[in-house]
Protein backbone atom coordinates (compact mmCIF):
# COMPACT_ATOMS: atom_id res chain seq x y z
CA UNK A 1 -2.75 -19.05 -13.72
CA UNK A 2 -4.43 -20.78 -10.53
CA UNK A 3 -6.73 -18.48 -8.58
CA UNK A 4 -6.98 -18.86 -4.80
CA UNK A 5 -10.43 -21.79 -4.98
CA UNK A 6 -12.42 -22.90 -2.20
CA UNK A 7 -10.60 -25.18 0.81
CA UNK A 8 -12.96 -28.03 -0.63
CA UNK A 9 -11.93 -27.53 -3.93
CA UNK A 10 -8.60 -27.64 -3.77
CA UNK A 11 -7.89 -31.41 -3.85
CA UNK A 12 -4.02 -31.32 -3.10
CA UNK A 13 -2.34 -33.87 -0.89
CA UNK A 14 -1.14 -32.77 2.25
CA UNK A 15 2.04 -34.44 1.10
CA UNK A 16 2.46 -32.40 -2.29
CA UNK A 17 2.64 -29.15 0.16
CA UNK A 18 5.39 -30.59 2.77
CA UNK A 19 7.21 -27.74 2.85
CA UNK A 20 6.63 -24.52 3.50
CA UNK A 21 5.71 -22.54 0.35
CA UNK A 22 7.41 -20.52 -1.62
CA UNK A 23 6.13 -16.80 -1.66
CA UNK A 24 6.92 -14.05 -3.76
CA UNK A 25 5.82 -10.51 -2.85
CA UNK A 26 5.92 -7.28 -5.21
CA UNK A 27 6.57 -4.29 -2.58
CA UNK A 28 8.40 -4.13 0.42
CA UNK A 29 5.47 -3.16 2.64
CA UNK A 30 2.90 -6.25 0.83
CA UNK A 31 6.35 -8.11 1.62
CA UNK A 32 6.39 -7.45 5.55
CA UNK A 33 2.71 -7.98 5.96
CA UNK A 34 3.58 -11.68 4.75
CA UNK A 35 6.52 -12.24 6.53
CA UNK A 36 4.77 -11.43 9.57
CA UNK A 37 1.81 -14.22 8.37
CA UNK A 38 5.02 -16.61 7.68
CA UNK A 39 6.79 -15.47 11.03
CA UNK A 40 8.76 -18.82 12.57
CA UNK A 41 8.07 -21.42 9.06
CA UNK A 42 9.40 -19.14 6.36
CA UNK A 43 10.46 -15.82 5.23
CA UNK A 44 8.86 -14.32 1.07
CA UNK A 45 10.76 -13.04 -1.43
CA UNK A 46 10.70 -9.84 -2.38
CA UNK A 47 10.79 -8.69 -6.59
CA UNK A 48 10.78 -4.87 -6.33
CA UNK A 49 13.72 -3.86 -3.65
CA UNK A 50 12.09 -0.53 -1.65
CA UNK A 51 14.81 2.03 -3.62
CA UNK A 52 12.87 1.25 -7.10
CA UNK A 53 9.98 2.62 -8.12
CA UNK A 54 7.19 -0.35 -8.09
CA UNK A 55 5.67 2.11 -11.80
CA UNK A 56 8.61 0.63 -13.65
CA UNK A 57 10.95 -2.20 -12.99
CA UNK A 58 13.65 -4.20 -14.56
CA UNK A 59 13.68 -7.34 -12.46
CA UNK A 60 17.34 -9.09 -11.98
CA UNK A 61 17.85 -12.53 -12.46
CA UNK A 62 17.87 -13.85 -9.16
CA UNK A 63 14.22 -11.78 -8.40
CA UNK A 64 12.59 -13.83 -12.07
CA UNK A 65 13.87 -17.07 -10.40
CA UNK A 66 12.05 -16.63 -6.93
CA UNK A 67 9.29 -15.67 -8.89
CA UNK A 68 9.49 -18.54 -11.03
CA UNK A 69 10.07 -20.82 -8.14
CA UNK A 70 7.00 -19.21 -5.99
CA UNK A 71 4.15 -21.48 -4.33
CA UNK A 72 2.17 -18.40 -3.89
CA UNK A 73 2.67 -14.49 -5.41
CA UNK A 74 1.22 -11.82 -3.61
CA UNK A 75 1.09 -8.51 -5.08
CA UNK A 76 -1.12 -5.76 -4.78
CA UNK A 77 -2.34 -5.66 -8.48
CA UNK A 78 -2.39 -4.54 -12.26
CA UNK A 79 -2.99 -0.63 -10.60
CA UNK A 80 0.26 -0.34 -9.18
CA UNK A 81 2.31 -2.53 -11.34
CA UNK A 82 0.67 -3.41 -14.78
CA UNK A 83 4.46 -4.46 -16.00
CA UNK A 84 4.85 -7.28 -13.36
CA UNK A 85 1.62 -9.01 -14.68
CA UNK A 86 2.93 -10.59 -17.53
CA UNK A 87 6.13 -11.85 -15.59
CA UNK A 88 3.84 -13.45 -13.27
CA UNK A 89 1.83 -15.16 -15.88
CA UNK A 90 4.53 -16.52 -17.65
CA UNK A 91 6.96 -17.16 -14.71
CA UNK A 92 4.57 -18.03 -12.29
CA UNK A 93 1.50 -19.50 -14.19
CA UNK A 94 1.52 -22.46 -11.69
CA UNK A 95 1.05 -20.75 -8.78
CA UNK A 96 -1.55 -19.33 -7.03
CA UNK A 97 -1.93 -15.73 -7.15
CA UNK A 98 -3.23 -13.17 -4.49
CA UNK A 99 -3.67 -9.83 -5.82
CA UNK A 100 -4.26 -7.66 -3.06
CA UNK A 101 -6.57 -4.71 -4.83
CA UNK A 102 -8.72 -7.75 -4.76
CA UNK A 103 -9.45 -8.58 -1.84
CA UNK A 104 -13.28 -8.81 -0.47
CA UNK A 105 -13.96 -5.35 1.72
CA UNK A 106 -10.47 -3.52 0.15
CA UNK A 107 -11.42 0.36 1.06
CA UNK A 108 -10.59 2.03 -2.42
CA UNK A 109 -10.22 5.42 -3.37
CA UNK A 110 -10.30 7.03 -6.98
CA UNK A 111 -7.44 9.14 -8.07
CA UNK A 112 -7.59 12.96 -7.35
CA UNK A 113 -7.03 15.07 -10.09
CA UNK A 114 -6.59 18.76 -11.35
CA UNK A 115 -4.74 21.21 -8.91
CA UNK A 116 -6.47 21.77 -6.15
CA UNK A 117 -7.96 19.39 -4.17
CA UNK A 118 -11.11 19.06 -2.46
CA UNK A 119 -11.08 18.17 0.84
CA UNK A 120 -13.47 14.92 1.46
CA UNK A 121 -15.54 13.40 4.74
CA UNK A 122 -14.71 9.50 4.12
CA UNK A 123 -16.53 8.55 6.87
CA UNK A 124 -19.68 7.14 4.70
CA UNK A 125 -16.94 5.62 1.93
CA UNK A 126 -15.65 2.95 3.85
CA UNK A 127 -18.82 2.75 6.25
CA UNK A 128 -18.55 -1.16 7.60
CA UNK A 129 -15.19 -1.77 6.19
CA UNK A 130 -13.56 -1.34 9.86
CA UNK A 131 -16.14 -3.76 11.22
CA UNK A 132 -15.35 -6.27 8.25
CA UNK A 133 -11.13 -5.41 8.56
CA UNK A 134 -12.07 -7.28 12.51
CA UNK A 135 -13.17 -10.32 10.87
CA UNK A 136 -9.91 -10.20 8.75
CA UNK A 137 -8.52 -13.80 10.04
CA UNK A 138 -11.64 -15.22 8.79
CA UNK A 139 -11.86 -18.10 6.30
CA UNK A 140 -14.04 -16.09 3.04
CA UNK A 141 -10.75 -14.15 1.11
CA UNK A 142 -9.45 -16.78 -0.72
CA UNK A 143 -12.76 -18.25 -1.63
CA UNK A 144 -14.05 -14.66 -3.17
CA UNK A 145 -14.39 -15.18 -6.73
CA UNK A 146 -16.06 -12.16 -7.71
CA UNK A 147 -15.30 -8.87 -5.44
CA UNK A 148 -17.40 -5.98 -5.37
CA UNK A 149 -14.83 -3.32 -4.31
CA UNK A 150 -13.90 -2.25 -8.34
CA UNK A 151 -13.40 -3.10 -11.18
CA UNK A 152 -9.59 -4.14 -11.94
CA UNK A 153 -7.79 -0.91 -13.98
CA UNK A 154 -4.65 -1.96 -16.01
CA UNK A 155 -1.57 0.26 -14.98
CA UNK A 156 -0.39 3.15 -12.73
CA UNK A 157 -3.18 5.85 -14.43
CA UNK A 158 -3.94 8.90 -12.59
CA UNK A 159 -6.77 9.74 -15.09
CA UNK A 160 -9.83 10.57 -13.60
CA UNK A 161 -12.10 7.22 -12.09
CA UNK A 162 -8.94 5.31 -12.19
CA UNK A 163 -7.75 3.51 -8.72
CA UNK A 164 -5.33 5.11 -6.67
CA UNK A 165 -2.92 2.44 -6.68
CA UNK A 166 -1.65 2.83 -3.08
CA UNK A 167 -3.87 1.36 -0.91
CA UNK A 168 -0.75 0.29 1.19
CA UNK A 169 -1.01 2.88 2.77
CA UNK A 170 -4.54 2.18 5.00
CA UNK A 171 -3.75 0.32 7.80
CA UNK A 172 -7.30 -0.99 7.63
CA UNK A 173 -6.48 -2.68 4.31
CA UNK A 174 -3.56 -4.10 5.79
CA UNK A 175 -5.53 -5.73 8.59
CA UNK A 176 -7.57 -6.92 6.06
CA UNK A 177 -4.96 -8.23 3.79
CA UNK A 178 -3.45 -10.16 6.80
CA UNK A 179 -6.30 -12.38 6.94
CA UNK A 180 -6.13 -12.93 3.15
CA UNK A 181 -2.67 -14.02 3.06
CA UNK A 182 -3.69 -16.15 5.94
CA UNK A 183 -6.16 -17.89 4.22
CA UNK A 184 -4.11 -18.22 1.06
CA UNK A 185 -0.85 -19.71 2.76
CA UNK A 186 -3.39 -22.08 4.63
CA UNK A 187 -4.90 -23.43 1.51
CA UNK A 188 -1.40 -24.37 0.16
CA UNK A 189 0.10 -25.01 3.89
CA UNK A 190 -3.38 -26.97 5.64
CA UNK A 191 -0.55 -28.20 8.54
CA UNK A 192 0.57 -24.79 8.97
CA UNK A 193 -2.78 -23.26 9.13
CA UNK A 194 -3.06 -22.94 12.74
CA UNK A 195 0.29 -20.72 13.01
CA UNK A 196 -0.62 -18.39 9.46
CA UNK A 197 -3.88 -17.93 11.51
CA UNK A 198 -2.19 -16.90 15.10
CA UNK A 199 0.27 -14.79 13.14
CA UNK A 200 -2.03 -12.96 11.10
CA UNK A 201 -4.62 -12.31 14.02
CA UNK A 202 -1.13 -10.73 16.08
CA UNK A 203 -0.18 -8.69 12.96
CA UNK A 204 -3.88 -7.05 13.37
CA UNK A 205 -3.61 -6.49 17.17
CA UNK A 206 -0.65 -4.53 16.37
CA UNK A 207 -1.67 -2.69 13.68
CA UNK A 208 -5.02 -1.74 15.62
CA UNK A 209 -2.69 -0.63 18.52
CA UNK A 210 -0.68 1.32 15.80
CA UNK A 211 -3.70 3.08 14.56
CA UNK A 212 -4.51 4.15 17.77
CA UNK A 213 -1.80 5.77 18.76
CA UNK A 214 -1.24 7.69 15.14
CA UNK A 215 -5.12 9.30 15.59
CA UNK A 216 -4.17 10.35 18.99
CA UNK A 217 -1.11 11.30 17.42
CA UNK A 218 -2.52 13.24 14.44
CA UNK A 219 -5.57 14.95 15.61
CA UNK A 220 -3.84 18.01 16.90
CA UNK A 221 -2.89 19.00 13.71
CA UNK A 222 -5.97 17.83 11.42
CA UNK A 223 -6.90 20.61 8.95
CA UNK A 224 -3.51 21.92 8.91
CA UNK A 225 -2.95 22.54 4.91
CA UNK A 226 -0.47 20.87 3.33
CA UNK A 227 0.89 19.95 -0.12
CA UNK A 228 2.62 17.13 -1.43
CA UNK A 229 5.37 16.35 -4.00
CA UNK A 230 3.53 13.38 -5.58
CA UNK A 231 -0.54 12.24 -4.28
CA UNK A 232 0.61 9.22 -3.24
CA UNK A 233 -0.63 9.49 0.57
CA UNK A 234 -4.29 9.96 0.05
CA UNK A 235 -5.33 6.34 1.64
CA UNK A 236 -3.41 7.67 4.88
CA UNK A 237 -4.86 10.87 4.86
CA UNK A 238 -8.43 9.69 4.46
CA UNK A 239 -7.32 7.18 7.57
CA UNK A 240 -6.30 9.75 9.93
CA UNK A 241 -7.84 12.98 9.18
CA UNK A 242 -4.97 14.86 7.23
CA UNK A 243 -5.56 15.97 3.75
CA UNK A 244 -3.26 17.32 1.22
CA UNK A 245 -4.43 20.47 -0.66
CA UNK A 246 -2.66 20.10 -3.65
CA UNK A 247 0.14 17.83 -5.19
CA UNK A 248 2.85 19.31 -7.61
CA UNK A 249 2.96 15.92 -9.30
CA UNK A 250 0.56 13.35 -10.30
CA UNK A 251 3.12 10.84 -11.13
CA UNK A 252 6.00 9.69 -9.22
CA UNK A 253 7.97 9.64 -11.80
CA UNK A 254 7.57 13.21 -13.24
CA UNK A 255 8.53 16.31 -12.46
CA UNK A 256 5.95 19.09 -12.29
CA UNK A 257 5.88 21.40 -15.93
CA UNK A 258 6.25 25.57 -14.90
CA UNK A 259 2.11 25.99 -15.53
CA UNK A 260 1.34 23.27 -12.69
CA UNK A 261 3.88 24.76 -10.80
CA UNK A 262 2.48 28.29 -11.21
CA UNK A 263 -0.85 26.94 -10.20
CA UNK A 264 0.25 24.76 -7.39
CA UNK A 265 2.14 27.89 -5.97
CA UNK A 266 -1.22 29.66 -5.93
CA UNK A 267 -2.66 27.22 -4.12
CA UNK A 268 0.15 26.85 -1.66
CA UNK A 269 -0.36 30.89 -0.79
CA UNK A 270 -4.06 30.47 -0.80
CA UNK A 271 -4.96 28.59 1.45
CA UNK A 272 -1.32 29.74 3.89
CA UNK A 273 0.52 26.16 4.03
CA UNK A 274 2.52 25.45 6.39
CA UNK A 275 4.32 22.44 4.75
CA UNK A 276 5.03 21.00 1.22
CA UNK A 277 6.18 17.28 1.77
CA UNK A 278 8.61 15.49 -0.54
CA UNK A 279 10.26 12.71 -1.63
CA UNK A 280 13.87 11.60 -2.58
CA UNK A 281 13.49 12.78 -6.19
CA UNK A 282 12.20 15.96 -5.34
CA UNK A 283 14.29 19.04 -6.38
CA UNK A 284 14.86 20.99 -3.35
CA UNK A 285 14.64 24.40 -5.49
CA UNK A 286 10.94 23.34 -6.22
CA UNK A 287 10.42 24.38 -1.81
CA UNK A 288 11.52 27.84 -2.13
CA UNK A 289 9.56 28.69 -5.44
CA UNK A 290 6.84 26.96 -3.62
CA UNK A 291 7.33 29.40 -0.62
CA UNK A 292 7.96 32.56 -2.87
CA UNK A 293 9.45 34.25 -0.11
CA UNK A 294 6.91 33.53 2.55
CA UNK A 295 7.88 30.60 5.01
CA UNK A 296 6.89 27.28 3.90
CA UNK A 297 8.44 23.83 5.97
CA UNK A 298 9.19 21.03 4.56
CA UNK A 299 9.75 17.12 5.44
CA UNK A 300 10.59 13.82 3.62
CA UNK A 301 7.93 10.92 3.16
CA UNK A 302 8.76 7.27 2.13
CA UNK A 303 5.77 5.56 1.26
CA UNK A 304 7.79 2.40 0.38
CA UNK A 305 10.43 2.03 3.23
CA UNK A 306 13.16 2.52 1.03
CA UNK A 307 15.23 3.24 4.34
CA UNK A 308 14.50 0.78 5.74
CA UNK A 309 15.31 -2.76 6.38
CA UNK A 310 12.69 -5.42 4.70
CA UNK A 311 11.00 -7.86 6.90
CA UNK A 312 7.86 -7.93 9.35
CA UNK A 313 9.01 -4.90 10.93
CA UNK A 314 8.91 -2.57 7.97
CA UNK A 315 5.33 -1.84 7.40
CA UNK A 316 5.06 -1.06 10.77
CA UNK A 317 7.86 1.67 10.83
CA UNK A 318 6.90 2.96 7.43
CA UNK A 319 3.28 3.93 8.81
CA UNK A 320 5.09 5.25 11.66
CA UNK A 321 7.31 7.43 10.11
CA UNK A 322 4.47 8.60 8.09
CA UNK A 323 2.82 9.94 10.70
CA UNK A 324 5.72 11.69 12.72
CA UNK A 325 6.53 13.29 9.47
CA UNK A 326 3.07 14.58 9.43
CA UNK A 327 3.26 15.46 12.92
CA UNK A 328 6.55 17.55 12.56
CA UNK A 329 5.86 19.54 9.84
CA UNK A 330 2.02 20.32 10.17
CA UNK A 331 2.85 21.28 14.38
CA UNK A 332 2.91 25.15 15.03
């Protein structure tokens, strides 16, 4: 495997890198945020298509060929998708790897556990990390070789101290990363530089204007409760003020056994929720034992834009929609 090195260590010819490289990106959202960096040169490939679940993933042919063709793989790491490590390693030892979990100044959260969960002030976890997310275009990322932000966690493990794999879903890190695939693609791409640079520093402007306008958004109904189908959300709700009070699963991919149900349900009544968020896989039946008779709204979340189109747009619009569904079903 080649690690992102130093600009003065990498002693490749401009000529070896005449074209534009060859990216391949894991999730749709990692996969907009680098389209937008590529904007007007190239367009990434994308391995996991937003329908599948990024936990577990049979890759097609034609996705272990881009791979195997890639310049550059961007991914967000081992936490989210421990499977798609040893198809990069074999497929892709050549290339240079960006794993996003990585990244210098990364705001990281542990995974919550047990049933009820306690509600958090983050203001003091991520202290300077909003100040460092400004200096995203900047030239350090790529030339990190030892990051402070945690220590790498193999697989999607919601045991306590383990990583909560979706840090996607901070706009902050996004900024962040924007600079880092920057960097990376300039390394590769030195005649390009200029452009990943421009494009990057746009994707932030945008995604600070985006933030913006979700907090105004949001902050009428912070400290509504609320529960969710699966804790996927918690980097967004740290972001913007909104925390879940409970989730009925800890895993995407399972549904929630009758005890955690029991207790959830508890919860739920407890603390008088107005909403219980889900997800395409969620049974519908699990809202009204939820509710138990007493009125309980619900609304969809897609944390992966699996309706939605890939390309720079889509991280974008699946932030967005994040927050109006927050907005609809949390509002009086």
């Amino acid at each position: 495997m080649r690690r992102l090195l130093p600009v003065s260590f990498l002693l490749l010819s401009t000529a070896a890198w005449a074209d534009v490289p060859r990216v391949a990106t894991d999730i749709a959202p990692v996969h907009s945020l680098v389209a937008q960096v590529m904007a007007g040169l190239g367009t990434p490939d994308l391995t996991i298509p937003p329908g599948a679940s990024p936990h577990s993933y049979a890759m097609r042919p034609s996705e272990a060929r881009a791979l195997a063709g890639a310049d550059l793989v961007v991914w967000v790491g081992p936490s989210l998708t421990a499977w798609l490590g040893d198809p990069i390693e074999t497929l892709a030892g050549d290339a240079l790897h960006l794993e996003l979990e990585d990244v210098a100044g990364t705001f990281v959260l542990e995974n919550r556990t047990g049933v009820a969960f306690e509600v958090h002030d983050h203001a003091d976890d991520d202290a300077g990390h909003d100040d460092q997310a400004d200096d995203a275009g900047h030239d350090d990322h790529a030339d990190e070789a030892a990051h402070d932000t945690h220590d790498t966690q193999e697989g999607h493990d919601h045991a306590a101290g383990a990583i909560d794999p979706h840090l996607w879903l901070d706009p902050v890190n996004a900024s962040l990363w924007l600079g880092a695939i920057s960097d990376a693609l300039g390394q590769i791409d030195p005649d390009n530089a200029q452009t990943y640079a421009a494009n990057a520093a746009k994707g932030q402007a945008e995604l600070a204007g985006l933030q913006t306008r979700i907090q105004a958004q949001l902050a009428p109904v912070q400290g509504r409760p609320f529960a969710v189908f699966h804790d996927a959300y918690h980097y967004f709700e740290a972001r913007f003020g909104v925390e879940a009070s409970a989730a009925l699963s800890l895993s995407d991919g399972s549904a929630p056994s009758a005890a955690r149900l029991d207790d959830v349900r508890d919860v739920v009544q407890s603390i008088n929720a107005v909403c219980v968020f889900t997800e395409p896989q969620f049974n519908p039946g699990l809202v009204a034992a939820l509710a138990d008779g007493r009125s309980l709204k619900s609304a969809p979340l897609d944390p992966l834009g699996a309706g939605l189109t890939p390309g720079p747009a889509l991280y974008g619009e699946v932030i967005q929609g994040l927050a109006t569904s927050f907005e609809n079903c949390l509002s009086e």
